[in-house]
PDB file of N, CA and C in Angstrom:
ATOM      1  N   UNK A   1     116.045  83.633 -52.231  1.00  0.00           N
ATOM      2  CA  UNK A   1     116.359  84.540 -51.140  1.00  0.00           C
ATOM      3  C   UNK A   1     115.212  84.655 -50.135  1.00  0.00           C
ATOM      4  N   UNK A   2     113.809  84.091 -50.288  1.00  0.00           N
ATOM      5  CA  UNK A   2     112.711  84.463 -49.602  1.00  0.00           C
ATOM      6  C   UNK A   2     112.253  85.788 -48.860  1.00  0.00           C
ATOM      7  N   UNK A   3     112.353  85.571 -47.828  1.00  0.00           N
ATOM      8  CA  UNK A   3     112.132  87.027 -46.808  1.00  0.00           C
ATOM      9  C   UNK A   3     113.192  87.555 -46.894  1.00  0.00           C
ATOM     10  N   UNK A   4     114.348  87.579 -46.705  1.00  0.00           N
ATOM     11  CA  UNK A   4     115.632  88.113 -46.611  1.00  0.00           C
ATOM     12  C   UNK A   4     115.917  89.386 -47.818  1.00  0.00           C
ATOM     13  N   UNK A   5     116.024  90.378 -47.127  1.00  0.00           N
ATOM     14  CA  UNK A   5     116.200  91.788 -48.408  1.00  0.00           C
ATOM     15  C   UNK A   5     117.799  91.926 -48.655  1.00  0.00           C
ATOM     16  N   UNK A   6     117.806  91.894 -49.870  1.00  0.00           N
ATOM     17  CA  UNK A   6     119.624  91.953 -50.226  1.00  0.00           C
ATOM     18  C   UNK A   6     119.508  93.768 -49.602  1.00  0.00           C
ATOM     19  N   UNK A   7     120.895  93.786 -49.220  1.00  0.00           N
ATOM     20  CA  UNK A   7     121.578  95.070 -48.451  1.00  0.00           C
ATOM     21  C   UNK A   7     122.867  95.061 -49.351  1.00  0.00           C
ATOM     22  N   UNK A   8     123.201  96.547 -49.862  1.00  0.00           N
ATOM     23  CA  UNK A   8     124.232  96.317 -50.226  1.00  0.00           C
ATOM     24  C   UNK A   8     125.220  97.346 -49.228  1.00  0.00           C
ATOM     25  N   UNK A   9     126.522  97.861 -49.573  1.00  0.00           N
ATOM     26  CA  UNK A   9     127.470  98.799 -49.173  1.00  0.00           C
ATOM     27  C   UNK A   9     126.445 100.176 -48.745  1.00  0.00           C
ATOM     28  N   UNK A  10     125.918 100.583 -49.948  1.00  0.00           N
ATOM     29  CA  UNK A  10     125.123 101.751 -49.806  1.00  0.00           C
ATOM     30  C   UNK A  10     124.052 101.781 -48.976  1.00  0.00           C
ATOM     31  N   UNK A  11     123.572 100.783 -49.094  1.00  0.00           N
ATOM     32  CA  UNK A  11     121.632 100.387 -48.226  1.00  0.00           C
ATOM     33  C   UNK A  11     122.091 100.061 -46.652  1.00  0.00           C
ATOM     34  N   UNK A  12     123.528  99.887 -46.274  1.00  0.00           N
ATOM     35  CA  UNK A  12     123.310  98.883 -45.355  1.00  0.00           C
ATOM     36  C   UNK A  12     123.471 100.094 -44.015  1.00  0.00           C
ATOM     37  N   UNK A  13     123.745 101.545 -43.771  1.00  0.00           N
ATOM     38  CA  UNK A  13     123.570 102.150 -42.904  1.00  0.00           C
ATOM     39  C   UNK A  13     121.582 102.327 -42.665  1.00  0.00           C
ATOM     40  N   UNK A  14     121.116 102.378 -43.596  1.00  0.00           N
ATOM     41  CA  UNK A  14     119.713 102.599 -43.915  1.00  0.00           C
ATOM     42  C   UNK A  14     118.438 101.615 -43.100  1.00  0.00           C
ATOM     43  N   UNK A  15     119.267 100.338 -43.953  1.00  0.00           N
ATOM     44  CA  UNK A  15     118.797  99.110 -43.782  1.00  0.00           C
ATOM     45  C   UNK A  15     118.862  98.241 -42.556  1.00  0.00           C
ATOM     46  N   UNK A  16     119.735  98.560 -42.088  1.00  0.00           N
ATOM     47  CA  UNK A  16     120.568  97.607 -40.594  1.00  0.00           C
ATOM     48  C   UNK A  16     120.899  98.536 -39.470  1.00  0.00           C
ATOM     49  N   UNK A  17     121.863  99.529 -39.371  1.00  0.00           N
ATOM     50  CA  UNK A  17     122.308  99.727 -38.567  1.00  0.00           C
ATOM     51  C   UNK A  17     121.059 101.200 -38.048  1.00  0.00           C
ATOM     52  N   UNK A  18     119.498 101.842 -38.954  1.00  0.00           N
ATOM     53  CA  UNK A  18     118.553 102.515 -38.147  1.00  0.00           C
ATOM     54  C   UNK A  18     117.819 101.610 -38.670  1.00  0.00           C
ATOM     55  N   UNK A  19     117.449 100.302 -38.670  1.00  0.00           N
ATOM     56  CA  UNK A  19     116.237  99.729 -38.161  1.00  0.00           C
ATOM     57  C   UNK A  19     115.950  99.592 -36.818  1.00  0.00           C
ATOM     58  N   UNK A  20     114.552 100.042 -36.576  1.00  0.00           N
ATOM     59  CA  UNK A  20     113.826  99.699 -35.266  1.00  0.00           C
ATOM     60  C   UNK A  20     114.068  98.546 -34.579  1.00  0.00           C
ATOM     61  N   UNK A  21     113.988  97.583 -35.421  1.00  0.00           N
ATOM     62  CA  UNK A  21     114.016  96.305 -35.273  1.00  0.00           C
ATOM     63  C   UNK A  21     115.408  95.226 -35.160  1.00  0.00           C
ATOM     64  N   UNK A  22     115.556  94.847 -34.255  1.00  0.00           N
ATOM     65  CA  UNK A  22     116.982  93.687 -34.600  1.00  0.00           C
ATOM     66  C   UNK A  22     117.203  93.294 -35.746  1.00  0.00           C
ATOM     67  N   UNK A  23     118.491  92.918 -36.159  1.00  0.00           N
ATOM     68  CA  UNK A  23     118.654  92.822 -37.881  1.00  0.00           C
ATOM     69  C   UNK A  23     119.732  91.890 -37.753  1.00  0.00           C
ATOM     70  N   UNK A  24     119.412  90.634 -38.810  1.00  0.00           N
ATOM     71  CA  UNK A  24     120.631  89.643 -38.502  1.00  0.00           C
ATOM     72  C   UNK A  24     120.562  89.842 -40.330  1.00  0.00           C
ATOM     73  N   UNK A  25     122.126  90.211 -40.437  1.00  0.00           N
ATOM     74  CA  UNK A  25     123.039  90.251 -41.786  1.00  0.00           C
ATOM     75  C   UNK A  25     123.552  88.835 -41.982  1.00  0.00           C
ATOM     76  N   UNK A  26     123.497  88.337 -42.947  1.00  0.00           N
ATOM     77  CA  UNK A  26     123.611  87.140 -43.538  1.00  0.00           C
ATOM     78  C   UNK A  26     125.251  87.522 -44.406  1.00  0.00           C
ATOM     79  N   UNK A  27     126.377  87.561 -44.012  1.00  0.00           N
ATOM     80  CA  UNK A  27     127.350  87.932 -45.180  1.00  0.00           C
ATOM     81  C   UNK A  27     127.319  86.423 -45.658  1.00  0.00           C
ATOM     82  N   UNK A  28     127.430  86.550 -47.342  1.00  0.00           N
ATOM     83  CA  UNK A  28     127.366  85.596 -48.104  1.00  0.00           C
ATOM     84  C   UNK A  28     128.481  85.206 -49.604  1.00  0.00           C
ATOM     85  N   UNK A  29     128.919  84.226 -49.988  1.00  0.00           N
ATOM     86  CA  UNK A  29     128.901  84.753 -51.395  1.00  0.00           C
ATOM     87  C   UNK A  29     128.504  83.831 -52.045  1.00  0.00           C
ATOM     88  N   UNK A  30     127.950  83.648 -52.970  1.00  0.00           N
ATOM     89  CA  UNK A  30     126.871  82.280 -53.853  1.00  0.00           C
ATOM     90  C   UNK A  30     128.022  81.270 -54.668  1.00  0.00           C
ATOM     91  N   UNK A  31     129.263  81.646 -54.428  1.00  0.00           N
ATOM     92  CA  UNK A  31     130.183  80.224 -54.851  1.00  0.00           C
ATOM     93  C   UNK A  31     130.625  79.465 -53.361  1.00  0.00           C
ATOM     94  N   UNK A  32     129.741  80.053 -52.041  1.00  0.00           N
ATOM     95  CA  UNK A  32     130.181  79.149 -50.842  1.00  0.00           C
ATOM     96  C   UNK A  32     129.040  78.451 -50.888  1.00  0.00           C
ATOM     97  N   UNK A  33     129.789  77.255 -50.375  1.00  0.00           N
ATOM     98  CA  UNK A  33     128.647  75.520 -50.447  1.00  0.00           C
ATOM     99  C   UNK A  33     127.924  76.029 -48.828  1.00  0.00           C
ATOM    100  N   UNK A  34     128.859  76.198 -47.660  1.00  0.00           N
ATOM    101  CA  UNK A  34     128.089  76.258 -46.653  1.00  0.00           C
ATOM    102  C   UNK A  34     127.269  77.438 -46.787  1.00  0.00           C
ATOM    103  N   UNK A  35     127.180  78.427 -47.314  1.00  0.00           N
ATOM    104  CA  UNK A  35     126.156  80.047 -47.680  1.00  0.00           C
ATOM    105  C   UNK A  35     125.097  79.064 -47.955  1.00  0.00           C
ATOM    106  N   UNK A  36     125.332  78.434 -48.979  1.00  0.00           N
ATOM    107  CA  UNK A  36     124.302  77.877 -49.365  1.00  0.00           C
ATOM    108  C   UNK A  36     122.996  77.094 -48.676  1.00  0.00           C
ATOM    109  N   UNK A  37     124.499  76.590 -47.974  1.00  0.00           N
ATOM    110  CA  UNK A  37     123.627  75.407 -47.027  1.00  0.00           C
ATOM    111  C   UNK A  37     122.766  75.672 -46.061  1.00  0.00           C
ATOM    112  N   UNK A  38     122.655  77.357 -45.162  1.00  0.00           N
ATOM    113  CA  UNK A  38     122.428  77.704 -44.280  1.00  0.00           C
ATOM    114  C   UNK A  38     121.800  78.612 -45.030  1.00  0.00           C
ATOM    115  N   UNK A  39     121.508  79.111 -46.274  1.00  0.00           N
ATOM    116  CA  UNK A  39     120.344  80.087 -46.521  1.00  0.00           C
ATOM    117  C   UNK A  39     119.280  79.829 -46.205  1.00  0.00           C
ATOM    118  N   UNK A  40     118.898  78.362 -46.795  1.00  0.00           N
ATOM    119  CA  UNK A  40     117.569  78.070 -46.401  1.00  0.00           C
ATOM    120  C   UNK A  40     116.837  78.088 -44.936  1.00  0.00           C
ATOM    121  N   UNK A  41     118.025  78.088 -44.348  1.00  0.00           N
ATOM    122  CA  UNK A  41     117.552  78.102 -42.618  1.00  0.00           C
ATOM    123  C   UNK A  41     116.957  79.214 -42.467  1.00  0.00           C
ATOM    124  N   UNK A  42     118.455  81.054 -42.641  1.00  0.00           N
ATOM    125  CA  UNK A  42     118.307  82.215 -42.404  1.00  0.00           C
ATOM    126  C   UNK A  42     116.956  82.026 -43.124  1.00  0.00           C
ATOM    127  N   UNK A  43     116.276  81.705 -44.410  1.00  0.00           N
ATOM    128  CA  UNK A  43     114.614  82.489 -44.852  1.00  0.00           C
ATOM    129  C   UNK A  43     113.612  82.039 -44.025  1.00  0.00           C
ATOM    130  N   UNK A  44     114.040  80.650 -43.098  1.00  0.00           N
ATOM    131  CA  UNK A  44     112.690  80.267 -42.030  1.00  0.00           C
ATOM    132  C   UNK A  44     112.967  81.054 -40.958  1.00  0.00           C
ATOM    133  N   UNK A  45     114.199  81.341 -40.624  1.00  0.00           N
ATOM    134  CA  UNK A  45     114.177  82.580 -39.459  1.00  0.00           C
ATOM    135  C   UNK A  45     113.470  83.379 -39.856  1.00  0.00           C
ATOM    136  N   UNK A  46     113.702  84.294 -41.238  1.00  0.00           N
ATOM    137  CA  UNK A  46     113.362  85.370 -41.535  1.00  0.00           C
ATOM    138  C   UNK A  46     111.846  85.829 -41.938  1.00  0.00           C
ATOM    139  N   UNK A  47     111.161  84.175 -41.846  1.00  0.00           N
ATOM    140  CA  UNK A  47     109.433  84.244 -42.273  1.00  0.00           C
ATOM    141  C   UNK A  47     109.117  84.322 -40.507  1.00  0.00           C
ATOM    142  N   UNK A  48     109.647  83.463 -40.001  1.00  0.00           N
ATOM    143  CA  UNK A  48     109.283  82.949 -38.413  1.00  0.00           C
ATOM    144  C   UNK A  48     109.160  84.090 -37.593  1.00  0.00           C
ATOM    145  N   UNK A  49     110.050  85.233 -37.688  1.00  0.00           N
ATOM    146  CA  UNK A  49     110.219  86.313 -36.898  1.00  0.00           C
ATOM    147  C   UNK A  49     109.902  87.512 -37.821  1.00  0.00           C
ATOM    148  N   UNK A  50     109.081  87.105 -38.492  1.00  0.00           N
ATOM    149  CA  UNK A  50     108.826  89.038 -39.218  1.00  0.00           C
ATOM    150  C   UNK A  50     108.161  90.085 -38.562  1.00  0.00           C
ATOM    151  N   UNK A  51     108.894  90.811 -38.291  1.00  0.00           N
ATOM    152  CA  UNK A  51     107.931  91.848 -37.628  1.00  0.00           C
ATOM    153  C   UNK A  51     108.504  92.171 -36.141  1.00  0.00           C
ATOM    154  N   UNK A  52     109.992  90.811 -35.523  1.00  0.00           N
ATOM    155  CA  UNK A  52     110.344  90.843 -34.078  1.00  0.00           C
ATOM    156  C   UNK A  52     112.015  90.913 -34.989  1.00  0.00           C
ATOM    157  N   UNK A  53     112.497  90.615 -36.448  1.00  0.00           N
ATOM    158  CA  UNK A  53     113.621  90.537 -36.542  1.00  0.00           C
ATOM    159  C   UNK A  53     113.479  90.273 -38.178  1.00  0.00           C
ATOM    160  N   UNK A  54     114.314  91.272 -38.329  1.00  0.00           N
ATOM    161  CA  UNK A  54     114.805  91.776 -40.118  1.00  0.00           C
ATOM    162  C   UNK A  54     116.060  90.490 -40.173  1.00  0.00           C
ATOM    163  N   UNK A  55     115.526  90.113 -41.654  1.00  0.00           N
ATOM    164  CA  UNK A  55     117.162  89.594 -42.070  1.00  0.00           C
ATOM    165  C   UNK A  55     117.043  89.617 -43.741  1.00  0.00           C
ATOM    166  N   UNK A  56     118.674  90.162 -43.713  1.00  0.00           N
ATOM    167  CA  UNK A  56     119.041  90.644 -44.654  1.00  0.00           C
ATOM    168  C   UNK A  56     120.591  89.914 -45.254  1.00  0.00           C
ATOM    169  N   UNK A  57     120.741  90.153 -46.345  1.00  0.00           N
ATOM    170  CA  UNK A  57     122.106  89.216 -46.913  1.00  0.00           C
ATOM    171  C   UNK A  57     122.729  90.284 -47.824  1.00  0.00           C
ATOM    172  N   UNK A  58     123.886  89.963 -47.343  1.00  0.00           N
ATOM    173  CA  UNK A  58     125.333  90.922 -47.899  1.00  0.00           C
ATOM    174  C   UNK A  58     125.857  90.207 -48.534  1.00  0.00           C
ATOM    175  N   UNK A  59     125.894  89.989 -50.044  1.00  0.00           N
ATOM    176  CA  UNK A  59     126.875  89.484 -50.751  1.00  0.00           C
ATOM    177  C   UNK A  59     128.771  90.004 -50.579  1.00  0.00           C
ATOM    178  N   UNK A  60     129.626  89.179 -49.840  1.00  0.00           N
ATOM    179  CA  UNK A  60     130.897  89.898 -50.097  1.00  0.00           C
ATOM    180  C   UNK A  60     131.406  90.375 -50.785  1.00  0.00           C
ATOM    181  N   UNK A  61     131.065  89.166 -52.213  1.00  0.00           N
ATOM    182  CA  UNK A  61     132.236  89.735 -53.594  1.00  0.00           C
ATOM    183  C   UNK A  61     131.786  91.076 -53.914  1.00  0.00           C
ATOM    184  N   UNK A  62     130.776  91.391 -53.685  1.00  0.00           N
ATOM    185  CA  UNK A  62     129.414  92.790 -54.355  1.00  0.00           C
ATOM    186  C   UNK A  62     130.282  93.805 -53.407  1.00  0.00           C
ATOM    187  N   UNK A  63     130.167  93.702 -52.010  1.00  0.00           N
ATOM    188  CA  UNK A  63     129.833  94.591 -50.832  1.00  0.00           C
ATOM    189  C   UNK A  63     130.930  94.722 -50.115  1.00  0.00           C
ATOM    190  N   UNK A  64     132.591  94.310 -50.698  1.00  0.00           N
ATOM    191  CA  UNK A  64     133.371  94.697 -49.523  1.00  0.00           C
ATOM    192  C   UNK A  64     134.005  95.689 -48.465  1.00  0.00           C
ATOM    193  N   UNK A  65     133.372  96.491 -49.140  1.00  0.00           N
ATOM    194  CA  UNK A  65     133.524  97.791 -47.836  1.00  0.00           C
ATOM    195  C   UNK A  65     133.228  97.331 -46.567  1.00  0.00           C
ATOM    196  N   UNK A  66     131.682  97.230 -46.777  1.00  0.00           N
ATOM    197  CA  UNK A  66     130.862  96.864 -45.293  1.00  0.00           C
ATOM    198  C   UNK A  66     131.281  95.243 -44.538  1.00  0.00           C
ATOM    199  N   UNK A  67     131.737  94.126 -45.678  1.00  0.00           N
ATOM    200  CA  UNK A  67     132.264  93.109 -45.016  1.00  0.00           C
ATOM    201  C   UNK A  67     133.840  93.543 -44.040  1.00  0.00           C
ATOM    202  N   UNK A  68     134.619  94.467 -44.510  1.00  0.00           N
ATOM    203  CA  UNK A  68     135.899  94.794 -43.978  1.00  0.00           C
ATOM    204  C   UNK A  68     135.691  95.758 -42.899  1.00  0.00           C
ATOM    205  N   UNK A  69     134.422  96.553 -42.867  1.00  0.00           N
ATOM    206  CA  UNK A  69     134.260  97.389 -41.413  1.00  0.00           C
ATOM    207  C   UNK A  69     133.499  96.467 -40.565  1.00  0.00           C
ATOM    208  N   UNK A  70     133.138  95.504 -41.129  1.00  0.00           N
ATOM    209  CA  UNK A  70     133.020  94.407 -39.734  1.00  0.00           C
ATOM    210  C   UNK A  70     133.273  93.377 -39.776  1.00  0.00           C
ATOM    211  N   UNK A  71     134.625  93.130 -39.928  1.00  0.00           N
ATOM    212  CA  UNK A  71     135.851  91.887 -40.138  1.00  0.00           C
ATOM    213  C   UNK A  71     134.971  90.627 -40.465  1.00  0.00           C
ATOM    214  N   UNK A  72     134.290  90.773 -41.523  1.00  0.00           N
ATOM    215  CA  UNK A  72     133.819  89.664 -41.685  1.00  0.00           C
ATOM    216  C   UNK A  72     135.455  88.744 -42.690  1.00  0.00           C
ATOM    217  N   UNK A  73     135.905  87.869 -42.030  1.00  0.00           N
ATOM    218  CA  UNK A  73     137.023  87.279 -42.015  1.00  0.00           C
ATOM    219  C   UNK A  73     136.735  85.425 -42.906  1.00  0.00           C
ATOM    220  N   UNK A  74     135.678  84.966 -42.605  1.00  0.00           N
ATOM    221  CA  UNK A  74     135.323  83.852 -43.364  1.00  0.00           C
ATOM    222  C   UNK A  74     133.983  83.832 -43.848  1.00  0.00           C
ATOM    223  N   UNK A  75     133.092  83.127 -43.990  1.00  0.00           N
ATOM    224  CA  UNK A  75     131.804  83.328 -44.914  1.00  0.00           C
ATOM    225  C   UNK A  75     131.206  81.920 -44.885  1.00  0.00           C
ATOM    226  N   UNK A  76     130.111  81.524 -44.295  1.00  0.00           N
ATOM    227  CA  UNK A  76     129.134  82.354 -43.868  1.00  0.00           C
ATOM    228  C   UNK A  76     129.569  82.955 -42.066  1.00  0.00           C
ATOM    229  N   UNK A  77     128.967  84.107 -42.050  1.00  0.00           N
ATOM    230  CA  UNK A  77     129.310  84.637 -41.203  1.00  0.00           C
ATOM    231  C   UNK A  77     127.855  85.247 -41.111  1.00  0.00           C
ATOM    232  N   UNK A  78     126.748  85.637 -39.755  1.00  0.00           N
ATOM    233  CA  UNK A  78     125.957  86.067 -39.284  1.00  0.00           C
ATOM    234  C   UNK A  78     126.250  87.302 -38.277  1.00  0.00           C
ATOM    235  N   UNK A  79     125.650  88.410 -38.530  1.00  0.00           N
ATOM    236  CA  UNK A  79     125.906  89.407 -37.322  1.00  0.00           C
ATOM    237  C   UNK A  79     124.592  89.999 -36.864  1.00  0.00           C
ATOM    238  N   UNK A  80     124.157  89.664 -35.611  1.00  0.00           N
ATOM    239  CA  UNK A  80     122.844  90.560 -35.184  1.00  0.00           C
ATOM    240  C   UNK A  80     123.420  91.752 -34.441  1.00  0.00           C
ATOM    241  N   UNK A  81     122.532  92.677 -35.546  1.00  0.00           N
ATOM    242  CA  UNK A  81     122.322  94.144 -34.723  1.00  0.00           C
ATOM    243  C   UNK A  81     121.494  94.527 -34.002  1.00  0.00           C
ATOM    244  N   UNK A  82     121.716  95.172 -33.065  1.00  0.00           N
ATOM    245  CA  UNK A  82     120.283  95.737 -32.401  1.00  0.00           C
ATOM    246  C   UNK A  82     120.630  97.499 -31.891  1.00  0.00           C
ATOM    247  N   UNK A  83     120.051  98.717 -32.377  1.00  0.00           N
ATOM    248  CA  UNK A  83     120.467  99.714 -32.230  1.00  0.00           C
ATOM    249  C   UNK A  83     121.226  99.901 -32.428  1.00  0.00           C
ATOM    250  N   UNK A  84     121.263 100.013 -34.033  1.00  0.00           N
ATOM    251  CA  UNK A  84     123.159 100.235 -34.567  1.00  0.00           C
ATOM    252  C   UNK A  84     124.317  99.476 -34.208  1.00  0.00           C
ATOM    253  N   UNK A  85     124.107  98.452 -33.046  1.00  0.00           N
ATOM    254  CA  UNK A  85     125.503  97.804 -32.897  1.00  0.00           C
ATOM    255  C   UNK A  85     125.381  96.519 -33.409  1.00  0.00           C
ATOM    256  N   UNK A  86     126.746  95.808 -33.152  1.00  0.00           N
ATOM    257  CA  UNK A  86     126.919  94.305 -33.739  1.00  0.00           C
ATOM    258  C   UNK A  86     126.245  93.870 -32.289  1.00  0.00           C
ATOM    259  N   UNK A  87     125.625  92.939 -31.706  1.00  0.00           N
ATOM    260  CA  UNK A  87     125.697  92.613 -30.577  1.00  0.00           C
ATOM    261  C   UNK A  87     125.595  90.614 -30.661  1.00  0.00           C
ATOM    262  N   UNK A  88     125.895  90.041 -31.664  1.00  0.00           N
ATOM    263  CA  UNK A  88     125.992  88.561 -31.916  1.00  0.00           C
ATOM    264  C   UNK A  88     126.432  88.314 -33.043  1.00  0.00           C
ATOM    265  N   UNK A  89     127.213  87.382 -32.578  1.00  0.00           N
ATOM    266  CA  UNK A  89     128.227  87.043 -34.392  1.00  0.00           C
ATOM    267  C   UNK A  89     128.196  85.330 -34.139  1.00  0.00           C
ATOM    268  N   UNK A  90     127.704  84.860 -34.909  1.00  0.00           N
ATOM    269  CA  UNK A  90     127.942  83.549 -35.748  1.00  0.00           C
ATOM    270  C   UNK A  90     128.845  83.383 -37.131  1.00  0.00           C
ATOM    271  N   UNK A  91     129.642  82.495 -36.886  1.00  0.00           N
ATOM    272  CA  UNK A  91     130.421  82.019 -37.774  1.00  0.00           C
ATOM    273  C   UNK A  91     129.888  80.741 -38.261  1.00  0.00           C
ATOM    274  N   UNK A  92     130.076  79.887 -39.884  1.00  0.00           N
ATOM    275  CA  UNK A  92     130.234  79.090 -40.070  1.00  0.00           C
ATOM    276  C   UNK A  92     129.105  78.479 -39.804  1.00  0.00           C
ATOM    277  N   UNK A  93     128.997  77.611 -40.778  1.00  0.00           N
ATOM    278  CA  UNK A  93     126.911  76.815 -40.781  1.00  0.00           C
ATOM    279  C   UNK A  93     127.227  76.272 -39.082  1.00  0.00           C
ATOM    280  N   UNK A  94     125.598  76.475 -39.101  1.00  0.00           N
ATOM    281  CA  UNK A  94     125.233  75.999 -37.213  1.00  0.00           C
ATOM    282  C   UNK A  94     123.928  75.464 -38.189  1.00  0.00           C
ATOM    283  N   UNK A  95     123.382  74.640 -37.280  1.00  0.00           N
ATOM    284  CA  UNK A  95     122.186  74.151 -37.486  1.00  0.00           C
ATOM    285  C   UNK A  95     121.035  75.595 -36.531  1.00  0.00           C
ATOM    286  N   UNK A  96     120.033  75.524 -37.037  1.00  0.00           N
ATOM    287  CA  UNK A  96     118.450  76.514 -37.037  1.00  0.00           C
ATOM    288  C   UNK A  96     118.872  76.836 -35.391  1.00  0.00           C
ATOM    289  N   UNK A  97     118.640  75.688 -34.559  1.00  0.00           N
ATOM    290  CA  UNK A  97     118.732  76.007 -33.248  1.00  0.00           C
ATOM    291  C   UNK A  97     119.764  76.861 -32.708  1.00  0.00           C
ATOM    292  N   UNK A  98     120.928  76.275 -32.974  1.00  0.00           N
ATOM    293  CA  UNK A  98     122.075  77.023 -32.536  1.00  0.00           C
ATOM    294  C   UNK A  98     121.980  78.563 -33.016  1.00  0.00           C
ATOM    295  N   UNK A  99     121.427  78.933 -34.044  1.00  0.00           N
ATOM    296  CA  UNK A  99     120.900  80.249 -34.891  1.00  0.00           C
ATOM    297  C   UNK A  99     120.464  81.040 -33.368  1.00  0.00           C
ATOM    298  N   UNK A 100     119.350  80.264 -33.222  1.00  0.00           N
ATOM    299  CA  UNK A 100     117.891  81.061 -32.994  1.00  0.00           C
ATOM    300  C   UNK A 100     118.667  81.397 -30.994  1.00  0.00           C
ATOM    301  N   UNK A 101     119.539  80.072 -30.829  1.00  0.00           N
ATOM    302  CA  UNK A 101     120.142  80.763 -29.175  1.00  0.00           C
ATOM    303  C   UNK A 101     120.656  81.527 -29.234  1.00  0.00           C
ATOM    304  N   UNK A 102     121.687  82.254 -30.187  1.00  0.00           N
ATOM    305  CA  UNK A 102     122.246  83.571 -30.377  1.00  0.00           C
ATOM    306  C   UNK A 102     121.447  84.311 -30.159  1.00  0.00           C
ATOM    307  N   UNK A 103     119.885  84.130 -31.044  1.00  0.00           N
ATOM    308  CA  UNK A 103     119.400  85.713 -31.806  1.00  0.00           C
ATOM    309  C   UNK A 103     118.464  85.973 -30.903  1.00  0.00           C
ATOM    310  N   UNK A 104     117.850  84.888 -30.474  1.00  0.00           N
ATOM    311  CA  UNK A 104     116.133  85.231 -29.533  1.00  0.00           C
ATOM    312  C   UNK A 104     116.421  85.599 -28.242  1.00  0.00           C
ATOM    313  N   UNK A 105     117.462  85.895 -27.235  1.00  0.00           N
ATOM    314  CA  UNK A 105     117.733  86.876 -26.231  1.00  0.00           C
ATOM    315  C   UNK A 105     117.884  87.548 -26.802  1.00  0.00           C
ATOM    316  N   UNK A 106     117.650  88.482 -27.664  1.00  0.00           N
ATOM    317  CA  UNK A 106     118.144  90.109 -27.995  1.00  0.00           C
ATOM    318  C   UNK A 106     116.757  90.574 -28.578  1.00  0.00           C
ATOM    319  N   UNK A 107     115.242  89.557 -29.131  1.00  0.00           N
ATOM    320  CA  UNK A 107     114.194  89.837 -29.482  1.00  0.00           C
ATOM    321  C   UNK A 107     113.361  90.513 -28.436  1.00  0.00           C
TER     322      UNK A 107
END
């Protein structure tokens, strides 16, 4: 998991939606091949930007409350917050770059 702090249902008003800081949620579940494939990316985001951007991972099967109040609909699925809101959603493995054009206008 590296840098990335698991968030669950309970943690994730705490954790994400009053951090100071932009927060990209990783929804996940560890029997998806692409979760997999794209974790390793989200932990170099998540070393690369410490301190300009939190990231954190939501297991679905664990956490579906919080996946269904924000239609997380397939998996992997990425959502950056910034001041309590969703304000960027990635779907589906992207390669690092395509990541980082979503997330780094909102840093």
């Amino acid at each position: 998991m590296g840098n990335a702090v698991v968030v669950s249902s309970q943690t994730f008003e705490s954790e994400v939606l009053k951090s100071p800081v932009p927060v990209l949620v990783d929804f996940w579940a560890p029997w998806c091949g692409p979760c997999r494939a794209v974790g390793p990316v989200v932990d170099q985001i998540a070393s690369e930007y410490a301190g300009k951007l939190k990231v954190v991972k939501v297991n679905t099967d664990e956490n579906e409350e919080v996946s269904i109040q924000y239609q997380v609909m397939s998996i992997p699925t990425l959502i950056l917050f910034k001041d309590g809101k969703a304000v960027e959603r990635i779907v589906g493995a992207h390669p690092k770059q395509s990541m980082l054009a979503k997330v780094t206008p909102h840093l």
